[in-house]
Protein backbone atom coordinates (compact mmCIF):
# COMPACT_ATOMS: atom_id res chain seq x y z
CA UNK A 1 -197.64 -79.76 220.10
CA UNK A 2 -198.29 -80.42 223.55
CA UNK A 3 -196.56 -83.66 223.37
CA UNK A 4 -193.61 -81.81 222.41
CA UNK A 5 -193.75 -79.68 225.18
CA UNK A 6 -193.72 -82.22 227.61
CA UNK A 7 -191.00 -84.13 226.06
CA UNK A 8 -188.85 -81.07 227.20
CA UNK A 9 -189.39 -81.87 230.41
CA UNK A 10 -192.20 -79.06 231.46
CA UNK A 11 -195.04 -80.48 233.61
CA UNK A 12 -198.77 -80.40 232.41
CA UNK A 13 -202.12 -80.92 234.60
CA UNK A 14 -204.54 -82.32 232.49
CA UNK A 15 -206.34 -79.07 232.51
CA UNK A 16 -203.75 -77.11 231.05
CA UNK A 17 -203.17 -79.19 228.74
CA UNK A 18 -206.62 -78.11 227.44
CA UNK A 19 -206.19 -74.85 227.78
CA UNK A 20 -202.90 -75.21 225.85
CA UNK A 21 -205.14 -76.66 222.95
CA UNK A 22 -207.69 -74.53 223.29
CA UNK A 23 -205.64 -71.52 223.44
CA UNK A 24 -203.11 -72.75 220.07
CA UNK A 25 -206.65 -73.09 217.99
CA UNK A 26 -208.33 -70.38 219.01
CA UNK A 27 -205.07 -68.24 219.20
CA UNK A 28 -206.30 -66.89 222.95
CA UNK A 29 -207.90 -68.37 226.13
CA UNK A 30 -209.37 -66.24 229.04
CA UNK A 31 -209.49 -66.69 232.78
CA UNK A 32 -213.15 -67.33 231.94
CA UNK A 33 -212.81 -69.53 229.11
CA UNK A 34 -210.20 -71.96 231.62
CA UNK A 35 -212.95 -72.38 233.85
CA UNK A 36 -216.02 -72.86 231.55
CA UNK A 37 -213.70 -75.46 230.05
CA UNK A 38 -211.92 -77.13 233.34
CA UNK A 39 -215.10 -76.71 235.72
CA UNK A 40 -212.90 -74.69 238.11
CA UNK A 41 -212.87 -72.24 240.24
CA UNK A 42 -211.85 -68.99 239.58
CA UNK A 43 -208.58 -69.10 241.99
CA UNK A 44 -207.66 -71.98 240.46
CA UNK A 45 -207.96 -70.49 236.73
CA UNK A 46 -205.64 -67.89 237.52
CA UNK A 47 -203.40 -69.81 239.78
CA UNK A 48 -202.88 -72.30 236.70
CA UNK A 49 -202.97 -69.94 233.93
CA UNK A 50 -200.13 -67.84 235.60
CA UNK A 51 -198.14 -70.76 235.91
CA UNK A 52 -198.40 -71.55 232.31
CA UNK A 53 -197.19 -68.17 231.58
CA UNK A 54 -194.17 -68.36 234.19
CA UNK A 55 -193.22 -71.61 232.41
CA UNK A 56 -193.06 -69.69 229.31
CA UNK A 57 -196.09 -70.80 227.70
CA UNK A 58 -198.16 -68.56 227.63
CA UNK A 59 -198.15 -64.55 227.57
CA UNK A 60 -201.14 -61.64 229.52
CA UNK A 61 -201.89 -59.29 227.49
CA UNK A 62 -204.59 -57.21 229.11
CA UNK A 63 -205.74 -56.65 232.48
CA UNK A 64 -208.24 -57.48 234.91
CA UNK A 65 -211.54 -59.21 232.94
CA UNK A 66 -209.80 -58.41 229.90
CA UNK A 67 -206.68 -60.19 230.19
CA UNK A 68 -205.96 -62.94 227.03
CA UNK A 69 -203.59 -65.23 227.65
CA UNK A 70 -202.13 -65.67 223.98
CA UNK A 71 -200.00 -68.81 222.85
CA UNK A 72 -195.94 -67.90 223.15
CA UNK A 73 -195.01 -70.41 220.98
């Protein structure tokens, strides 16, 4: 899947590209989740996870602590 996504031209940091995963099998990732999993901060978690939504990846549902970012394809 995430091969396919990059073959249509949308970029993918390594990390995202984990979240992606993560977030397609367990049908949900969390700011908190991204950076258990990535080893980031927590500005960088957000940063990256709202530009996986603004390429169309990914949709917030929720807000503050509670925000899921769900799969959008």
């Amino acid at each position: 899947m995430i091969g396919e996504i990059e073959k249509l031209g949308v970029e993918l940091n390594e990390r995202q590209r984990k979240a992606l995963q993560y977030a397609f099998r367990d049908g949900f990732i969390t700011n908190k989740v991204y950076k258990e999993l990535n080893k980031v901060s927590h500005e960088t978690a957000i940063q990256e996870l709202t530009q996986l939504v603004e390429k169309g990846l990914l949709t917030a549902s929720g807000k503050g602590r509670e925000t899921k970012y769900l799969p959008k394809i």
